[in-house]
Protein backbone atom coordinates (compact mmCIF):
# COMPACT_ATOMS: atom_id res chain seq x y z
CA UNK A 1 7.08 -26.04 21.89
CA UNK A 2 3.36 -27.03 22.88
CA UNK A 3 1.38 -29.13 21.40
CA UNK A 4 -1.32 -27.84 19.45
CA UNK A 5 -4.46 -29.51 18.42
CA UNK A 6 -5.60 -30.47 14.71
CA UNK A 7 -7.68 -27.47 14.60
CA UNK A 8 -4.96 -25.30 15.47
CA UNK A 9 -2.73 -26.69 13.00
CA UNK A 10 -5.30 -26.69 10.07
CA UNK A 11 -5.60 -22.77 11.20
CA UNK A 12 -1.83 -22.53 10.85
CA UNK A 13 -1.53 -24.17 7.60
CA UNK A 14 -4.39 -21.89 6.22
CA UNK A 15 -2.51 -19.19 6.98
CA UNK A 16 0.62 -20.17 5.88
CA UNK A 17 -0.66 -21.40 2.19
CA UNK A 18 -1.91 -17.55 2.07
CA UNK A 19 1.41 -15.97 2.10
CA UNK A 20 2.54 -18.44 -0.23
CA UNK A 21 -0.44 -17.69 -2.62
CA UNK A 22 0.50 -13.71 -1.86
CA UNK A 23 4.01 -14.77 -2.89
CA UNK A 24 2.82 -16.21 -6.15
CA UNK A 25 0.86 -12.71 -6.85
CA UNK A 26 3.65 -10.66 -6.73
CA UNK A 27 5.50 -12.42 -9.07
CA UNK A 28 3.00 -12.93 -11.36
CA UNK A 29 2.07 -8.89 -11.33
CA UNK A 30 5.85 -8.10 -11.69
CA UNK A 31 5.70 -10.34 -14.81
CA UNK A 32 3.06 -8.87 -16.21
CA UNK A 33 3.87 -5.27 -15.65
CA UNK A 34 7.53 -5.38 -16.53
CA UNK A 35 6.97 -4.04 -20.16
CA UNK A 36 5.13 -1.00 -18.27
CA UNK A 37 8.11 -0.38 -15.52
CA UNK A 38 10.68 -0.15 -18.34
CA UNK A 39 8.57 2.04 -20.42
CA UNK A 40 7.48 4.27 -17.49
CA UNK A 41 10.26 4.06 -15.27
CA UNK A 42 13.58 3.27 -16.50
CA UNK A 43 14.09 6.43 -18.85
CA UNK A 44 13.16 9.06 -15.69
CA UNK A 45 15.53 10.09 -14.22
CA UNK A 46 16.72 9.08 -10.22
CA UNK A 47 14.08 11.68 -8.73
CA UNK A 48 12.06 10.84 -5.19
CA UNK A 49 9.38 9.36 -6.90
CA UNK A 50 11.60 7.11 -8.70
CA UNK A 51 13.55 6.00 -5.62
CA UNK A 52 10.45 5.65 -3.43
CA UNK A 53 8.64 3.57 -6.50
CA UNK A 54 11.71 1.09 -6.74
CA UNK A 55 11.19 0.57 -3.05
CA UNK A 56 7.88 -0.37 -3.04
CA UNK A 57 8.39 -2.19 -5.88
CA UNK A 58 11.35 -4.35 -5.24
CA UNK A 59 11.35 -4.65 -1.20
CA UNK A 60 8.50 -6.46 -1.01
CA UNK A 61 10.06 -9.54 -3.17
CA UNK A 62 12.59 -9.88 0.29
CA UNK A 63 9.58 -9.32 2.98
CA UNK A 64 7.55 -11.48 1.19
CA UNK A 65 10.41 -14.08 0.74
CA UNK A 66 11.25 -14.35 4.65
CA UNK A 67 7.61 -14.46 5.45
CA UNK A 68 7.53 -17.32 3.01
CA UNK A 69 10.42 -18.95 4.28
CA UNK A 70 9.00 -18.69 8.14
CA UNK A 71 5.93 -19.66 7.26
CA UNK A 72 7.67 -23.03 5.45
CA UNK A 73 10.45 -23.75 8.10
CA UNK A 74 9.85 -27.23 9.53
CA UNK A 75 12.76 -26.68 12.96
CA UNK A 76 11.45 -25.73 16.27
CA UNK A 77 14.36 -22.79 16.22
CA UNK A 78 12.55 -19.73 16.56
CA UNK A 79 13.09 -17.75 13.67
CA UNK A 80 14.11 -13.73 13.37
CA UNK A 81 10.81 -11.86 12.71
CA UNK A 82 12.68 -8.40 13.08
CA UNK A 83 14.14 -7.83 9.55
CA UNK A 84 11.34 -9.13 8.08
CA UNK A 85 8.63 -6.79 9.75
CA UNK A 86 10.97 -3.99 9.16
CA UNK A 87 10.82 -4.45 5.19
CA UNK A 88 7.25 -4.81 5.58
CA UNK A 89 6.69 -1.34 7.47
CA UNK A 90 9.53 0.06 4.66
CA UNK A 91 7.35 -1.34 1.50
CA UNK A 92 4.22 -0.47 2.97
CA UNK A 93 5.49 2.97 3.98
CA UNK A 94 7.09 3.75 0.18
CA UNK A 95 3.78 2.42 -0.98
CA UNK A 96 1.27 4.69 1.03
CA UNK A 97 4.12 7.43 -0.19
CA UNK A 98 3.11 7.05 -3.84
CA UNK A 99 -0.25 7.61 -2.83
CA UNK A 100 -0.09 10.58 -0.65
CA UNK A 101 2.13 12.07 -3.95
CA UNK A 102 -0.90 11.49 -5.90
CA UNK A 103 -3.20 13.04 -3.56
CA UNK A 104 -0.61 15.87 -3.41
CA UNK A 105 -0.83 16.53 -7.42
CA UNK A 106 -4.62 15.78 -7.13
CA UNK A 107 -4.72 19.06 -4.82
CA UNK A 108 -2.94 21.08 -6.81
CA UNK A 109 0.37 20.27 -5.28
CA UNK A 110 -0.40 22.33 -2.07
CA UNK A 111 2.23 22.89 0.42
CA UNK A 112 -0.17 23.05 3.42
CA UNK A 113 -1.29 19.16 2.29
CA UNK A 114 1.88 17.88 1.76
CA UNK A 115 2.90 19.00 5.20
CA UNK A 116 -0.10 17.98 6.82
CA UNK A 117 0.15 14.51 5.32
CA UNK A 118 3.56 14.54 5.80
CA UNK A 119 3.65 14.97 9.70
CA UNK A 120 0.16 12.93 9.58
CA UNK A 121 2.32 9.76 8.46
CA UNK A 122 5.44 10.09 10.55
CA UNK A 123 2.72 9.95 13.65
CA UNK A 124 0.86 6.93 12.04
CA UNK A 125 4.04 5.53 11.82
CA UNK A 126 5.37 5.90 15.32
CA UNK A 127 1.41 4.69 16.77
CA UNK A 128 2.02 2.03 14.46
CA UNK A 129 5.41 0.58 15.51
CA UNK A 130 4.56 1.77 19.57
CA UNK A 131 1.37 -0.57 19.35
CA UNK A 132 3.44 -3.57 17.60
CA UNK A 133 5.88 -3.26 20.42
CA UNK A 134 3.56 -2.62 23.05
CA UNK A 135 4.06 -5.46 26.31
CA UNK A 136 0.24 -5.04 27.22
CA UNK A 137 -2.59 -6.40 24.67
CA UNK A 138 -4.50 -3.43 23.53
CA UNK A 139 -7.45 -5.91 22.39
CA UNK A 140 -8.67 -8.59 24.23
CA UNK A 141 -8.86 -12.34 23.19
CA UNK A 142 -6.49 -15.19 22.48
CA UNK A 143 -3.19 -14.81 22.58
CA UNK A 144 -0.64 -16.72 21.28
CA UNK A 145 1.09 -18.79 23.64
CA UNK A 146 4.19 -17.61 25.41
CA UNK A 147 7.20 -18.86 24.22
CA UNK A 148 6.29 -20.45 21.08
CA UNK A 149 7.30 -19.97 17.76
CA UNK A 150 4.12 -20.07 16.16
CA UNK A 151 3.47 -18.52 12.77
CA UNK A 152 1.24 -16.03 14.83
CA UNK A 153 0.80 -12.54 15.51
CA UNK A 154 -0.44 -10.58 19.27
CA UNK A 155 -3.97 -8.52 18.80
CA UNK A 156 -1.72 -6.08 19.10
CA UNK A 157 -1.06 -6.31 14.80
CA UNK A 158 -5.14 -5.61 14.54
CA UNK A 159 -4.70 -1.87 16.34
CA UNK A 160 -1.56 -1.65 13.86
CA UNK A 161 -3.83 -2.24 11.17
CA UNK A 162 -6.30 0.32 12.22
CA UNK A 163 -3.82 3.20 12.44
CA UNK A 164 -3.19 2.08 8.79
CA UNK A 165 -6.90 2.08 7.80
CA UNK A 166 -7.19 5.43 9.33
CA UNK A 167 -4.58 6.74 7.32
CA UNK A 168 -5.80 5.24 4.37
CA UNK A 169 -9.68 6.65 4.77
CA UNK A 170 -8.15 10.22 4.98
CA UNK A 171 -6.45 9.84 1.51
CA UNK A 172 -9.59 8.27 0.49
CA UNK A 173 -11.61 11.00 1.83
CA UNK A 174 -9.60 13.56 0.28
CA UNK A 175 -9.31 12.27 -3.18
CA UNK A 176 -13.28 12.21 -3.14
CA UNK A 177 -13.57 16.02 -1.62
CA UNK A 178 -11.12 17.24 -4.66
CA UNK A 179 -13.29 15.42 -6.88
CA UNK A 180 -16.80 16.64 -5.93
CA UNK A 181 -16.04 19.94 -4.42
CA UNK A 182 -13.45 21.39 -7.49
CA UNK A 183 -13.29 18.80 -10.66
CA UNK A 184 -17.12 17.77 -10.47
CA UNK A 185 -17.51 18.63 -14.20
CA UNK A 186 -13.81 17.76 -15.33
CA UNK A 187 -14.03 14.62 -17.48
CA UNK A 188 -10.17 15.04 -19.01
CA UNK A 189 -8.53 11.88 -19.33
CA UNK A 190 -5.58 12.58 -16.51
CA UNK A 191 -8.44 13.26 -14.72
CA UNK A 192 -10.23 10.10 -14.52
CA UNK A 193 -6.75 8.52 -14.36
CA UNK A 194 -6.34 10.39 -11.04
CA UNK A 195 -9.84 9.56 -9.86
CA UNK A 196 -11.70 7.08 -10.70
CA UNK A 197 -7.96 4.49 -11.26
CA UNK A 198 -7.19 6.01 -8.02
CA UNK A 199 -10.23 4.98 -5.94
CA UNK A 200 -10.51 1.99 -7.29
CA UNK A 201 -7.44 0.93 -5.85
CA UNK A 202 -7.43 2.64 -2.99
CA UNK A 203 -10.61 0.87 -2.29
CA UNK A 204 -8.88 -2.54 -2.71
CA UNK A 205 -5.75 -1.39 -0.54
CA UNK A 206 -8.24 0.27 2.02
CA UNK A 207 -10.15 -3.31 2.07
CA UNK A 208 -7.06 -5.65 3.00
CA UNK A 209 -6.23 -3.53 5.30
CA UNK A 210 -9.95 -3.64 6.97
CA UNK A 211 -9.89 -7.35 6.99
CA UNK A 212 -6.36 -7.48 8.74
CA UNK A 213 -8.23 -5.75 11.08
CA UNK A 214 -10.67 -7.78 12.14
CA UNK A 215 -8.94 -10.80 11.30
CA UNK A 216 -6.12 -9.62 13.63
CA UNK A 217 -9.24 -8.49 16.57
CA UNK A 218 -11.83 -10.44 16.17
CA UNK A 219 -10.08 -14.09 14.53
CA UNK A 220 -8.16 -17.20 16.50
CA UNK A 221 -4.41 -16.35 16.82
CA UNK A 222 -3.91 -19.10 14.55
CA UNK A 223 -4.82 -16.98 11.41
CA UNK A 224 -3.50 -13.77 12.12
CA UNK A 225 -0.75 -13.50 9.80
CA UNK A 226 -3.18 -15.17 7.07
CA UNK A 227 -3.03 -11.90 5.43
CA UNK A 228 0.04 -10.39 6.65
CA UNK A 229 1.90 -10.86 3.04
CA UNK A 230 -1.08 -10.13 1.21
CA UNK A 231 -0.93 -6.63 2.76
CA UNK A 232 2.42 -6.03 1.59
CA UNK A 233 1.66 -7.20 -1.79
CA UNK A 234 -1.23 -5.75 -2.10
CA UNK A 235 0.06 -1.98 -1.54
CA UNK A 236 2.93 -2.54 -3.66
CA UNK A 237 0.85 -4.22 -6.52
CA UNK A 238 -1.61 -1.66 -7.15
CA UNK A 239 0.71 1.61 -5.62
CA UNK A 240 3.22 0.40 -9.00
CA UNK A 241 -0.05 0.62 -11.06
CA UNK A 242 -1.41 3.87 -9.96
CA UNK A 243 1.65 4.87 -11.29
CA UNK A 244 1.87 3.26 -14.62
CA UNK A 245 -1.58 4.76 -15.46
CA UNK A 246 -0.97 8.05 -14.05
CA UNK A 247 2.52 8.23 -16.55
CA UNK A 248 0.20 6.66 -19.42
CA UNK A 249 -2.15 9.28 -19.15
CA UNK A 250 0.50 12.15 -19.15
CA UNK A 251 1.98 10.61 -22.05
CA UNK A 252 -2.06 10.96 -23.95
CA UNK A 253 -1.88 14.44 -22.71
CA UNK A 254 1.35 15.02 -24.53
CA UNK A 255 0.24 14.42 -28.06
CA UNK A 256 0.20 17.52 -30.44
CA UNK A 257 -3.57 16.47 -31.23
CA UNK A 258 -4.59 16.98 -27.95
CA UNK A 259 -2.28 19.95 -26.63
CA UNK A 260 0.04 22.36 -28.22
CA UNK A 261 2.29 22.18 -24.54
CA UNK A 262 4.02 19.57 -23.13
CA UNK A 263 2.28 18.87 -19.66
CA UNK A 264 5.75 19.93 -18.17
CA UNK A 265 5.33 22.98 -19.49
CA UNK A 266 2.03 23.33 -18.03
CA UNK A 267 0.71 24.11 -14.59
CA UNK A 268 -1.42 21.69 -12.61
CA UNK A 269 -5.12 21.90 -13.96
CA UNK A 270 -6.83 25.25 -11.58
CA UNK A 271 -10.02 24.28 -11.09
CA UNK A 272 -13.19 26.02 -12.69
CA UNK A 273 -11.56 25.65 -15.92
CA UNK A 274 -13.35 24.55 -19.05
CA UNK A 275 -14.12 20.81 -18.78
CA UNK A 276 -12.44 20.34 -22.20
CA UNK A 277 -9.51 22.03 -21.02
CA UNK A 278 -5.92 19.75 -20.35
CA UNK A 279 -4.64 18.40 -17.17
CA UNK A 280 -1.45 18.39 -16.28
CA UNK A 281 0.87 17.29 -13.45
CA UNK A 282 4.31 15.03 -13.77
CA UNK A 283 4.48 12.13 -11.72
């Protein structure tokens, strides 16, 4: 391996003591929600939603674990990045699928969306991985150097990153259509869970993903994995949530003092409805 200067390395450690930090995160939000995913969770039964939450709830620990462990290693044997960016796209991907599920009941549960969305992500997806894999930089700027084992990334993880973004915005953008253009006078407690939870978070996921951006185009190779776990984390931290307050709210919704029909029994909320009216959509 080349030498690098004391600069670099500083860079390098930086980056590294951020994935462990993102490590710590996780398992500190797993702790702390646990009592909520065996409420919320554990009782449904083995449905898509429940198989694509358990993904992005539990893959993440093993991504985030062998980006922790190359970030650590101390030999100048080249580890296998492979399996662990493969487990990242996987927990990101089951992430950004619990959000595109609550767009979908946000919309009414529309057909034409879901496919949309649907075909809209298996194209990110493929952009995604054909820019990782790419020979060519697609941005220009440092590079890594060839043939080290660096705890570095190509520019190449920045246009990544901005297929992601763009994916992101159009949820974003769509939430906040639905919102103004049909629920504007709605203020039913499913659906500010829906909204205003919803953006919030979306806000945070959409702003990690920014920075990767121009951390990953605009940064020294040196940090541009800085936030590569915190990605990761951060989808599957606040996807899990987004949940948990979307079943919390269905569960208000399902008292006898507030409705004399279970929300399964009920049709998504039609818009132009009386603001007072219920809201109701299983997640």
């Amino acid at each position: 391996m080349s030498s690098l200067s004391v600069s670099d390395l500083t860079k390098l450690q930086t980056a590294k003591y951020t994935n462990l930090g993102s490590l710590a995160i996780l398992v500190l939000d797993y702790c702390i929600t646990f009592s909520e995913e065996v409420q919320w969770t554990w009782s449904r039964p083995w449905d898509v939603i429940r198989i694509i939450f358990v993904i992005s709830r539990y893959l993440p620990f093993a991504g985030v674990g062998m980006t922790a462990y190359d970030a650590l290693r101390v030999s100048d044997q080249c580890a296998s990045t492979l399996e662990g960016n493969i487990i990242h796209i996987i927990g990101i991907v089951a992430a950004e699928a619990l959000l595109v599920i609550r767009t979908w009941a946000f919309w009414q549960k529309s057909k034409k969306l879901l496919i949309v969305l649907s075909v809209y992500s298996v194209l990110t997806i493929i952009a995604a991985i054909a820019a990782d894999l790419s020979p060519t930089s697609l941005i220009p700027g440092e590079e890594p150097p060839l043939g080290t084992c660096y705890f570095e990334s190509t520019r190449n993880a920045a246009v990544v990153y901005i297929f992601l973004a763009m994916f992101e915005c159009v949820i974003l953008m769509l939430t906040i259509y639905k919102r103004v253009h049909d629920y504007r006078d709605f203020e039913s407690g499913i659906v500010v869970t829906l909204y205003h939870d919803g953006m919030i978070y979306m806000l945070c996921i959409l702003t990690i993903t920014v920075t990767n951006v121009i951390i990953g185009a605009a940064f020294a190779s040196a940090y541009s994995n800085m936030f590569d776990t915190l990605q990761l984390v951060i989808h599957s931290v606040l996807a899990s949530r987004i949940l948990f307050r979307l079943r919390s709210s269905n569960e208000r919704v399902h008292q006898p003092t507030m409705s004399g029909m279970s929300l399964e029994a009920m049709d998504y909320l039609q818009p132009l409805q009386s603001p007072t009216s219920g809201m109701g959509t299983e997640v």
